[in-house]
PDB file of N, CA and C in Angstrom:
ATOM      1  N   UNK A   1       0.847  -1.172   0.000  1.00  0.00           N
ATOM      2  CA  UNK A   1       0.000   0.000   0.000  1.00  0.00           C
ATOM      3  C   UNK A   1       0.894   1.237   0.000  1.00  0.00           C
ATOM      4  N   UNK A   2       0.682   2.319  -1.036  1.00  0.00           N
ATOM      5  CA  UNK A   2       1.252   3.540  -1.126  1.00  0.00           C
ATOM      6  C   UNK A   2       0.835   4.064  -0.029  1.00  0.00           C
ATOM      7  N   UNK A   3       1.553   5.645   0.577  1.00  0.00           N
ATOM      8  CA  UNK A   3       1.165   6.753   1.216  1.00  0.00           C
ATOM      9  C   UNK A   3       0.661   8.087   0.775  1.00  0.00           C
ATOM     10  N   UNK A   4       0.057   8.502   0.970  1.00  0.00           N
ATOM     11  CA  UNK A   4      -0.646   9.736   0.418  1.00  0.00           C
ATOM     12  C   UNK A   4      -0.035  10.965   2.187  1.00  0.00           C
ATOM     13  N   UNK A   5       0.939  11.359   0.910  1.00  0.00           N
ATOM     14  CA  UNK A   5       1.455  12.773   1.541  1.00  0.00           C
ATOM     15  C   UNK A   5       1.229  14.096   1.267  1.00  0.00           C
ATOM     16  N   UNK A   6       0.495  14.754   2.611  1.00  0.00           N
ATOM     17  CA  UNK A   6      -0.829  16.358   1.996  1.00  0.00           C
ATOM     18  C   UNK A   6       0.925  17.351   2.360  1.00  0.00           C
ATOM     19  N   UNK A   7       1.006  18.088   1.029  1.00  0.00           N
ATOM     20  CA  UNK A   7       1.628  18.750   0.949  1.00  0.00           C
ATOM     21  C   UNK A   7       1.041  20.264   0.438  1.00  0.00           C
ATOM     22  N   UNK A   8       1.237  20.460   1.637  1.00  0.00           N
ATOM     23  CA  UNK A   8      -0.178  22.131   1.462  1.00  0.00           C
ATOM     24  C   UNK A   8       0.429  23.231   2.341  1.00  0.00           C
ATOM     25  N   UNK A   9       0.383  24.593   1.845  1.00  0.00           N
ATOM     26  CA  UNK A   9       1.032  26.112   2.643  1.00  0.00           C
ATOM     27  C   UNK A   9      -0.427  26.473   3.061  1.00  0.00           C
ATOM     28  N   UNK A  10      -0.754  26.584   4.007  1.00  0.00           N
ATOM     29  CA  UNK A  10      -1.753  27.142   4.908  1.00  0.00           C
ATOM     30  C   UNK A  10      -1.269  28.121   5.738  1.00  0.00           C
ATOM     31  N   UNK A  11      -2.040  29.482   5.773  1.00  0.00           N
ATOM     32  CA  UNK A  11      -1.858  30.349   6.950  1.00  0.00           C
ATOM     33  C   UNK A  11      -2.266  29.855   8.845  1.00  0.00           C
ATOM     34  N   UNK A  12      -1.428  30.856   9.446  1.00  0.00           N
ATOM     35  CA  UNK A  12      -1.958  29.633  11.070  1.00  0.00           C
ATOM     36  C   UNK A  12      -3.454  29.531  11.115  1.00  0.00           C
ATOM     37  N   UNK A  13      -4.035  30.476  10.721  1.00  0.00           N
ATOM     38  CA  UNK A  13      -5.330  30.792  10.337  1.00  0.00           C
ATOM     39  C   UNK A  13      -6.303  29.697   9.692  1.00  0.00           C
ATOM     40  N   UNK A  14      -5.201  28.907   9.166  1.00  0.00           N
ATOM     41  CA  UNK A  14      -6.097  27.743   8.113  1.00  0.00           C
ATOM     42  C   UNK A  14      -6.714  28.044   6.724  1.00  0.00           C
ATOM     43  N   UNK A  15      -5.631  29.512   6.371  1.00  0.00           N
ATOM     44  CA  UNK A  15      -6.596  29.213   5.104  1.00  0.00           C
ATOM     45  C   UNK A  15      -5.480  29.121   3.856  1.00  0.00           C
ATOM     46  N   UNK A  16      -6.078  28.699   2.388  1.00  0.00           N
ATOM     47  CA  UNK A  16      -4.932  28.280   1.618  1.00  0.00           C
ATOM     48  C   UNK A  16      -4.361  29.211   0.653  1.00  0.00           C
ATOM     49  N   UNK A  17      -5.481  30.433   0.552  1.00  0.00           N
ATOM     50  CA  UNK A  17      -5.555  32.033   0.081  1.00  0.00           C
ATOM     51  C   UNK A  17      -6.180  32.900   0.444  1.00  0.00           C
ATOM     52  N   UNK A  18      -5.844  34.266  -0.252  1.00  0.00           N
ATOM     53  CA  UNK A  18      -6.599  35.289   0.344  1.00  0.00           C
ATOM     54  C   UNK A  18      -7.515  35.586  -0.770  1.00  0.00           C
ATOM     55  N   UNK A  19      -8.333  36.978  -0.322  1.00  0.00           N
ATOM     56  CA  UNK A  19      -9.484  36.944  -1.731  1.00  0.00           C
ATOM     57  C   UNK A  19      -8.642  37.533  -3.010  1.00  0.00           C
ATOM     58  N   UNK A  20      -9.470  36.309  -3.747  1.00  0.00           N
ATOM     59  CA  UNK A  20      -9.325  36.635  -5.233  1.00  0.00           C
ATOM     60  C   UNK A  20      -7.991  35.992  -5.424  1.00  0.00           C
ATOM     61  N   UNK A  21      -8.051  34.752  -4.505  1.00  0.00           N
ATOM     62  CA  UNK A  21      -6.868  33.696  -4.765  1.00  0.00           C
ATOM     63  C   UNK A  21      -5.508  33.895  -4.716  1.00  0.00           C
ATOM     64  N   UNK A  22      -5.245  35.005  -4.069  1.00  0.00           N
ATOM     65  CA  UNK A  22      -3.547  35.989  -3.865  1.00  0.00           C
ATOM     66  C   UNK A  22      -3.116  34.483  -2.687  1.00  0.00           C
ATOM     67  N   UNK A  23      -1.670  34.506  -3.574  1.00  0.00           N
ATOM     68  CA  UNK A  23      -0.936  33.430  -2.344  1.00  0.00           C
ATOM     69  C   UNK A  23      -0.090  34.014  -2.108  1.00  0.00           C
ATOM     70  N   UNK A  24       0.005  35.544  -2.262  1.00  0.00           N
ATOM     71  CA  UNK A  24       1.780  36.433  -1.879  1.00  0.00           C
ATOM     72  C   UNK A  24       2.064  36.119  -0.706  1.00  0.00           C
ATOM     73  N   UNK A  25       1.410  36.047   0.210  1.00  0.00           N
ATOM     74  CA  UNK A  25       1.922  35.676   1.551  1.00  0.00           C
ATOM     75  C   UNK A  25       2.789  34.286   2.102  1.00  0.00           C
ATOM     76  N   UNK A  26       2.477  33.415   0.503  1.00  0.00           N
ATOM     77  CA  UNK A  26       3.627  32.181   0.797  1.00  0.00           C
ATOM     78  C   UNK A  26       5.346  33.017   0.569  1.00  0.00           C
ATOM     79  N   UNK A  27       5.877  32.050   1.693  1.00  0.00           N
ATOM     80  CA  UNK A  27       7.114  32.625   1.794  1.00  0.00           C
ATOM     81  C   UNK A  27       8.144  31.561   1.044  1.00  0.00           C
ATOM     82  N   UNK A  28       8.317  32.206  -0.059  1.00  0.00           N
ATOM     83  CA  UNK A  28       9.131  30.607  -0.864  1.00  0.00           C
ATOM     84  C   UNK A  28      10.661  31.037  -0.833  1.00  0.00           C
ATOM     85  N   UNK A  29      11.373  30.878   0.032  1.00  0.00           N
ATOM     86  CA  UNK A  29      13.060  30.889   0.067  1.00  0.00           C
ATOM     87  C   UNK A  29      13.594  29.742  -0.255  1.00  0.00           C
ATOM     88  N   UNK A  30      14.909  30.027  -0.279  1.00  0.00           N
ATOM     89  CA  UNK A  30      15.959  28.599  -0.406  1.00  0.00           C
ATOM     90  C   UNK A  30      15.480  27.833   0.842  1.00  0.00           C
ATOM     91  N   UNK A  31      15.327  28.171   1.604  1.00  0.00           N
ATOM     92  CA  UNK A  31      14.870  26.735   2.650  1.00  0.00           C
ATOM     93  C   UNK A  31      13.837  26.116   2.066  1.00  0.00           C
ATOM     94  N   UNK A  32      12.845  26.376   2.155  1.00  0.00           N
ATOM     95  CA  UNK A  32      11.840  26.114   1.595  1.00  0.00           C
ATOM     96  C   UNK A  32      11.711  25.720   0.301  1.00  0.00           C
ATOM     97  N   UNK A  33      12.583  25.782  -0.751  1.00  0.00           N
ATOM     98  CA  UNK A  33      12.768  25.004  -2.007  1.00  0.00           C
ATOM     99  C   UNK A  33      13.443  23.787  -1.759  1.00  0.00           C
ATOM    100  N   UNK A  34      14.645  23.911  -0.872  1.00  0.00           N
ATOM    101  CA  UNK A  34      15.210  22.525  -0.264  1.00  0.00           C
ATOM    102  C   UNK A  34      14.509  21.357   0.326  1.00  0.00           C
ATOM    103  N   UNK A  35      13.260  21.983   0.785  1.00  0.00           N
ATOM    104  CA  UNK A  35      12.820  21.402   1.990  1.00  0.00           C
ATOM    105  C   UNK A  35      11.740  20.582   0.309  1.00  0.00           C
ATOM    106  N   UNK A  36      10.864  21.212  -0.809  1.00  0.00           N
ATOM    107  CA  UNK A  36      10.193  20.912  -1.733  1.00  0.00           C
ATOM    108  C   UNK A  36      11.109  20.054  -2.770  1.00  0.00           C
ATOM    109  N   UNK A  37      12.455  20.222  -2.751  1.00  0.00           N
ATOM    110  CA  UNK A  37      13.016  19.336  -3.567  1.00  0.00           C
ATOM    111  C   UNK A  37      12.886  17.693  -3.124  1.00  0.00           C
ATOM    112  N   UNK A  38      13.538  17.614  -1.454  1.00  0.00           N
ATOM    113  CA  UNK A  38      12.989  16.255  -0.768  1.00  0.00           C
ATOM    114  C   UNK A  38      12.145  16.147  -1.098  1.00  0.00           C
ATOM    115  N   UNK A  39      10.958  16.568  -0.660  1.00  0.00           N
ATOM    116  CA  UNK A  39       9.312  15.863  -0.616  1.00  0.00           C
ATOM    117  C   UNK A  39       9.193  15.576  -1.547  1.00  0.00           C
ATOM    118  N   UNK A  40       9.217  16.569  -2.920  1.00  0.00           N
ATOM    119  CA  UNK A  40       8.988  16.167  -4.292  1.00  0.00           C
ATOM    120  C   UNK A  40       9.567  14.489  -5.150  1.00  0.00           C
ATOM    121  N   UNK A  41      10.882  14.785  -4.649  1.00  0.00           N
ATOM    122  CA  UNK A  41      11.828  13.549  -5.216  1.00  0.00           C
ATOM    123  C   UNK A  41      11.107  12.529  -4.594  1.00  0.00           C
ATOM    124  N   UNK A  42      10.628  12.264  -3.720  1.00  0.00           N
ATOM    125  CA  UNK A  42      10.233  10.967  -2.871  1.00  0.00           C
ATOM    126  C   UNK A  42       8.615  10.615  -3.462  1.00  0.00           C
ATOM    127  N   UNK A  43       7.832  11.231  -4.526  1.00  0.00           N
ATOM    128  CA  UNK A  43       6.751  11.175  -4.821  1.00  0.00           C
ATOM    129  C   UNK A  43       6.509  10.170  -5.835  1.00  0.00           C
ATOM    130  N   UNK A  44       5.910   9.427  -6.086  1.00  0.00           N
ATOM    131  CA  UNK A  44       5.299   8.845  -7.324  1.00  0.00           C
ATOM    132  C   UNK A  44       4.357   9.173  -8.187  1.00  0.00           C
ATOM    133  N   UNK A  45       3.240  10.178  -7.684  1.00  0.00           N
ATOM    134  CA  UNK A  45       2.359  10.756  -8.500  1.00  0.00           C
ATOM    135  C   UNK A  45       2.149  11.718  -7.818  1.00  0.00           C
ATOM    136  N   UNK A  46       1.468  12.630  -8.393  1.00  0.00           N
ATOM    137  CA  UNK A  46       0.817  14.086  -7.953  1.00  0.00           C
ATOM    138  C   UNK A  46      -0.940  14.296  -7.857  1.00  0.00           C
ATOM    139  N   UNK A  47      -1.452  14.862  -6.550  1.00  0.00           N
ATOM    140  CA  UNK A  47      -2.803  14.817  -6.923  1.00  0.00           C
ATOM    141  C   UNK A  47      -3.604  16.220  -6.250  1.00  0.00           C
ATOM    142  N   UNK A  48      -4.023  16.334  -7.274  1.00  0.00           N
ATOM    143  CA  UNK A  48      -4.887  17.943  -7.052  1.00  0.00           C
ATOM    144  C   UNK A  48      -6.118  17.587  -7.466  1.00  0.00           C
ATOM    145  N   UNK A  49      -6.584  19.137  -6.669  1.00  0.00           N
ATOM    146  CA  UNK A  49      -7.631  19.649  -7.251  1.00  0.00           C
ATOM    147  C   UNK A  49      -7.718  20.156  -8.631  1.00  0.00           C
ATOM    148  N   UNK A  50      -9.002  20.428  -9.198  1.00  0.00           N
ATOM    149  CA  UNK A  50      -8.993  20.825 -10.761  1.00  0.00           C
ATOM    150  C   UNK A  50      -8.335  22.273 -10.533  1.00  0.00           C
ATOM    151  N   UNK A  51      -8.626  23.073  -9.842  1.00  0.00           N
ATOM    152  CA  UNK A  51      -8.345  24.445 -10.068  1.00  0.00           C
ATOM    153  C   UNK A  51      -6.626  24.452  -9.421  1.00  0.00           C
ATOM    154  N   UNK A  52      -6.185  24.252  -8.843  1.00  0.00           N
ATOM    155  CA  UNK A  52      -4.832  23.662  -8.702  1.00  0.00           C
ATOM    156  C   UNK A  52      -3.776  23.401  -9.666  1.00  0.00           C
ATOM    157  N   UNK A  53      -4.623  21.970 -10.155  1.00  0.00           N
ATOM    158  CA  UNK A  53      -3.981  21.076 -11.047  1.00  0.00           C
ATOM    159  C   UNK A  53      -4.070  22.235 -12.204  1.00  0.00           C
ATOM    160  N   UNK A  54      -4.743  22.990 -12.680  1.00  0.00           N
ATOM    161  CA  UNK A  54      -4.467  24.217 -13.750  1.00  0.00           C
ATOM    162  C   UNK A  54      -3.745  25.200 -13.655  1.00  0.00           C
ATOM    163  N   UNK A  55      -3.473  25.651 -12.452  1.00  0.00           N
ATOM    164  CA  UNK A  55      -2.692  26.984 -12.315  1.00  0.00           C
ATOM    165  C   UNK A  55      -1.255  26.215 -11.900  1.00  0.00           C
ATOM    166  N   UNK A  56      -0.775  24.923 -11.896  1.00  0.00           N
ATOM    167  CA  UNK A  56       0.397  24.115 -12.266  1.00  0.00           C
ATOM    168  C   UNK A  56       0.712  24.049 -13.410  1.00  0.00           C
ATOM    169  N   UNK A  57      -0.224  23.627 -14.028  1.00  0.00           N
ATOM    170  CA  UNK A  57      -0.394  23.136 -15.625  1.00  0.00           C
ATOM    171  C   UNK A  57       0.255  24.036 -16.483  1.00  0.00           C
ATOM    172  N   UNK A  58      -0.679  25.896 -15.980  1.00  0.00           N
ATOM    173  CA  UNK A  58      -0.008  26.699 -16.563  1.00  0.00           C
ATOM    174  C   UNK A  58       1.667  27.497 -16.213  1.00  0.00           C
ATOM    175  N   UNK A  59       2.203  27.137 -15.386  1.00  0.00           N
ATOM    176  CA  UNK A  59       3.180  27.084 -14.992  1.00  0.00           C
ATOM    177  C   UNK A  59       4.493  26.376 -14.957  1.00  0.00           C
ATOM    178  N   UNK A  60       4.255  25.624 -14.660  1.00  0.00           N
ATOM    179  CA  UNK A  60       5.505  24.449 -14.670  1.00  0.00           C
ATOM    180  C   UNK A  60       5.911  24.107 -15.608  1.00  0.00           C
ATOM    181  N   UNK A  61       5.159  23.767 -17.349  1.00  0.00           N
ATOM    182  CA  UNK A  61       6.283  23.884 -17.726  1.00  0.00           C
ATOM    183  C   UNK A  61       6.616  24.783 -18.771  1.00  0.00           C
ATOM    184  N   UNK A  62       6.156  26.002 -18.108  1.00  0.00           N
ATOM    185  CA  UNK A  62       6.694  27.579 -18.584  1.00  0.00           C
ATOM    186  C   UNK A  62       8.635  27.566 -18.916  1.00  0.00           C
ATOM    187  N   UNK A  63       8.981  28.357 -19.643  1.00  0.00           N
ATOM    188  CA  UNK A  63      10.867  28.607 -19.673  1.00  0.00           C
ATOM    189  C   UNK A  63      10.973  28.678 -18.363  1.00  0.00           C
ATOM    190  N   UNK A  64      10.108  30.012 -17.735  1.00  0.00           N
ATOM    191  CA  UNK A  64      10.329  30.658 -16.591  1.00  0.00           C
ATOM    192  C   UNK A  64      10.909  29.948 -15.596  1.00  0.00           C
ATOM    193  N   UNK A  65       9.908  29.182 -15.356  1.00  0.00           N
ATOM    194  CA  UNK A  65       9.852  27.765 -14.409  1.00  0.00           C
ATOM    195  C   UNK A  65      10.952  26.760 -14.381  1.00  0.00           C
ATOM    196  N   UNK A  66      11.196  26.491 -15.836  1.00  0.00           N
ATOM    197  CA  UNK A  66      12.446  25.343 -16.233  1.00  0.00           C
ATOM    198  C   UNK A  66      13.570  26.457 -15.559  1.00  0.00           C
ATOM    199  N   UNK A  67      13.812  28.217 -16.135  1.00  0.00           N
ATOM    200  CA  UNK A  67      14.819  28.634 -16.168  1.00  0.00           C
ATOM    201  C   UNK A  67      14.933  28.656 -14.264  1.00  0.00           C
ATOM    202  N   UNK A  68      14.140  29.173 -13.316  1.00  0.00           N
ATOM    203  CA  UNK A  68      14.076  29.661 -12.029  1.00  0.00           C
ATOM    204  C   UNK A  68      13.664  28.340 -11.012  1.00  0.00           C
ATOM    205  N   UNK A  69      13.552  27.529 -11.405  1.00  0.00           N
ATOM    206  CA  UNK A  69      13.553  26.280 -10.760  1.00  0.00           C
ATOM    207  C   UNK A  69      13.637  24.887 -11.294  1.00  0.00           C
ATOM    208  N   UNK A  70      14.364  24.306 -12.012  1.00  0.00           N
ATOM    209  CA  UNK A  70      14.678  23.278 -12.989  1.00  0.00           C
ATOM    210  C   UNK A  70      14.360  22.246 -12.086  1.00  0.00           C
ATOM    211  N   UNK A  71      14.734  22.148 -11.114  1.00  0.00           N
ATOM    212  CA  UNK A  71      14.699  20.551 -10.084  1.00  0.00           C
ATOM    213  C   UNK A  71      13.090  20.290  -9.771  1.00  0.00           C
ATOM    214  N   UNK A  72      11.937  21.575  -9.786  1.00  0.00           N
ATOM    215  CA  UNK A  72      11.206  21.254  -9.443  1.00  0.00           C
ATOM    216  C   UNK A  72      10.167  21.367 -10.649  1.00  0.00           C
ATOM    217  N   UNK A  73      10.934  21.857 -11.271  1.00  0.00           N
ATOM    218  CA  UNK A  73      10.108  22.232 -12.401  1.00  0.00           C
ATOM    219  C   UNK A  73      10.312  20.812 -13.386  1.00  0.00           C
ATOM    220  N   UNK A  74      11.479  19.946 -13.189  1.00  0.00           N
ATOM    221  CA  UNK A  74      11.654  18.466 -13.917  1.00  0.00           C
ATOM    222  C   UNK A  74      10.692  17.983 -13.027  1.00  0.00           C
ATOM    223  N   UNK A  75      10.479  17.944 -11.896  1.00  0.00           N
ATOM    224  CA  UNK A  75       9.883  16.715 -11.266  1.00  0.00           C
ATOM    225  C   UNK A  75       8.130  16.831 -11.293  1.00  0.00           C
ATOM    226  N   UNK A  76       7.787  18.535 -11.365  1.00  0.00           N
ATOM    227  CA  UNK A  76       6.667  18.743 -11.689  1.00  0.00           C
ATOM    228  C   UNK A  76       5.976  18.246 -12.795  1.00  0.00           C
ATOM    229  N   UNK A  77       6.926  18.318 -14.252  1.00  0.00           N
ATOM    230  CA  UNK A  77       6.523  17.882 -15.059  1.00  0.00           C
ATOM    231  C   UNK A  77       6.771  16.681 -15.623  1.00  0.00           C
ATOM    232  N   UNK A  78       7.154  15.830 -14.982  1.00  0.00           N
ATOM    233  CA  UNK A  78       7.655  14.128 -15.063  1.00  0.00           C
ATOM    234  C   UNK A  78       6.326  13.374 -14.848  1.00  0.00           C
ATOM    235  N   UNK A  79       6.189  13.877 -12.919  1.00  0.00           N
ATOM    236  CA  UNK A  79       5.695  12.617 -12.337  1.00  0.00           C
ATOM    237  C   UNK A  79       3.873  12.769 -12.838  1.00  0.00           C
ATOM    238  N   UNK A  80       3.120  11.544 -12.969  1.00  0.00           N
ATOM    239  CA  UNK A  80       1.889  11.373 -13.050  1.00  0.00           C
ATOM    240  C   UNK A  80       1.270  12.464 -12.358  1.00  0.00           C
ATOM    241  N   UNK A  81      -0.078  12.577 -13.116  1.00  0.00           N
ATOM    242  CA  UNK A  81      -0.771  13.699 -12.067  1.00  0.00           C
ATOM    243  C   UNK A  81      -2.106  12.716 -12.150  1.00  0.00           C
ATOM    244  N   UNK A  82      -2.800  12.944 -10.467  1.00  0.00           N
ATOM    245  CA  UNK A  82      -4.519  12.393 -10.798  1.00  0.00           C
ATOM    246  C   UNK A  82      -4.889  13.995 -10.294  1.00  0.00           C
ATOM    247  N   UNK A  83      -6.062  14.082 -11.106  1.00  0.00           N
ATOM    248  CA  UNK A  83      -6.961  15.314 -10.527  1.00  0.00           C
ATOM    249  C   UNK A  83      -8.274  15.454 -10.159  1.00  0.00           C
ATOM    250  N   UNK A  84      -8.465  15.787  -9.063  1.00  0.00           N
ATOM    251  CA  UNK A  84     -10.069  15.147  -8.513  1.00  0.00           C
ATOM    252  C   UNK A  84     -11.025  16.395  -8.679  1.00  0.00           C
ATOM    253  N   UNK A  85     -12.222  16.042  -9.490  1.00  0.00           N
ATOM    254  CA  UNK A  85     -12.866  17.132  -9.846  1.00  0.00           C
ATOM    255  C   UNK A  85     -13.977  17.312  -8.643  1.00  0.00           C
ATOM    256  N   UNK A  86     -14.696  18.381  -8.539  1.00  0.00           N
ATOM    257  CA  UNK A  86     -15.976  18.959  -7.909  1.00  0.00           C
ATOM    258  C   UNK A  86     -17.202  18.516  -8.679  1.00  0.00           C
ATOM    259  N   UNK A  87     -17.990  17.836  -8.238  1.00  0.00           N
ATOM    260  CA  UNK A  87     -19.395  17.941  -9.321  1.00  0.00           C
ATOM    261  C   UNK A  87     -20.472  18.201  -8.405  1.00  0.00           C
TER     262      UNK A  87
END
């Protein structure tokens, strides 16, 4: 049996954005890319939400992305994705 590991930036507050979906308040440093390179490497698939799994989609594998983060930006766009919709 696999593990399902929730890898999520939440405020202490509990929430995952602010209005109108602003995530400026994530604090993404070199620690914190170090700390996403582990977790990432150790994954076998990826699983989101639909609205998630799109604003990845459109990102990752941007130049931008390849040029400003290559390690995560390979592993983003490697590993399997499932995406669980709302109906």
């Amino acid at each position: 049996m696999r593990k399902v590991i929730i890898f999520n930036l939440t405020s202490l507050d509990g929430y995952f954005e602010g209005p109108d979906r602003d995530i400026n308040w994530h604090n993404v440093d070199e620690e914190f890319n170090k700390f996403a390179e582990q977790q990432t490497d150790e994954f076998g698939a990826l699983l989101f939400g639909r609205v998630t799994y799109e604003l990845m989609a459109g990102y990752w594998p941007t130049e931008d992305a390849k040029r400003d983060d290559p390690i995560i930006a390979g592993l983003m766009n490697s590993l399997p994705k499932i995406v669980s919709q709302k109906r």
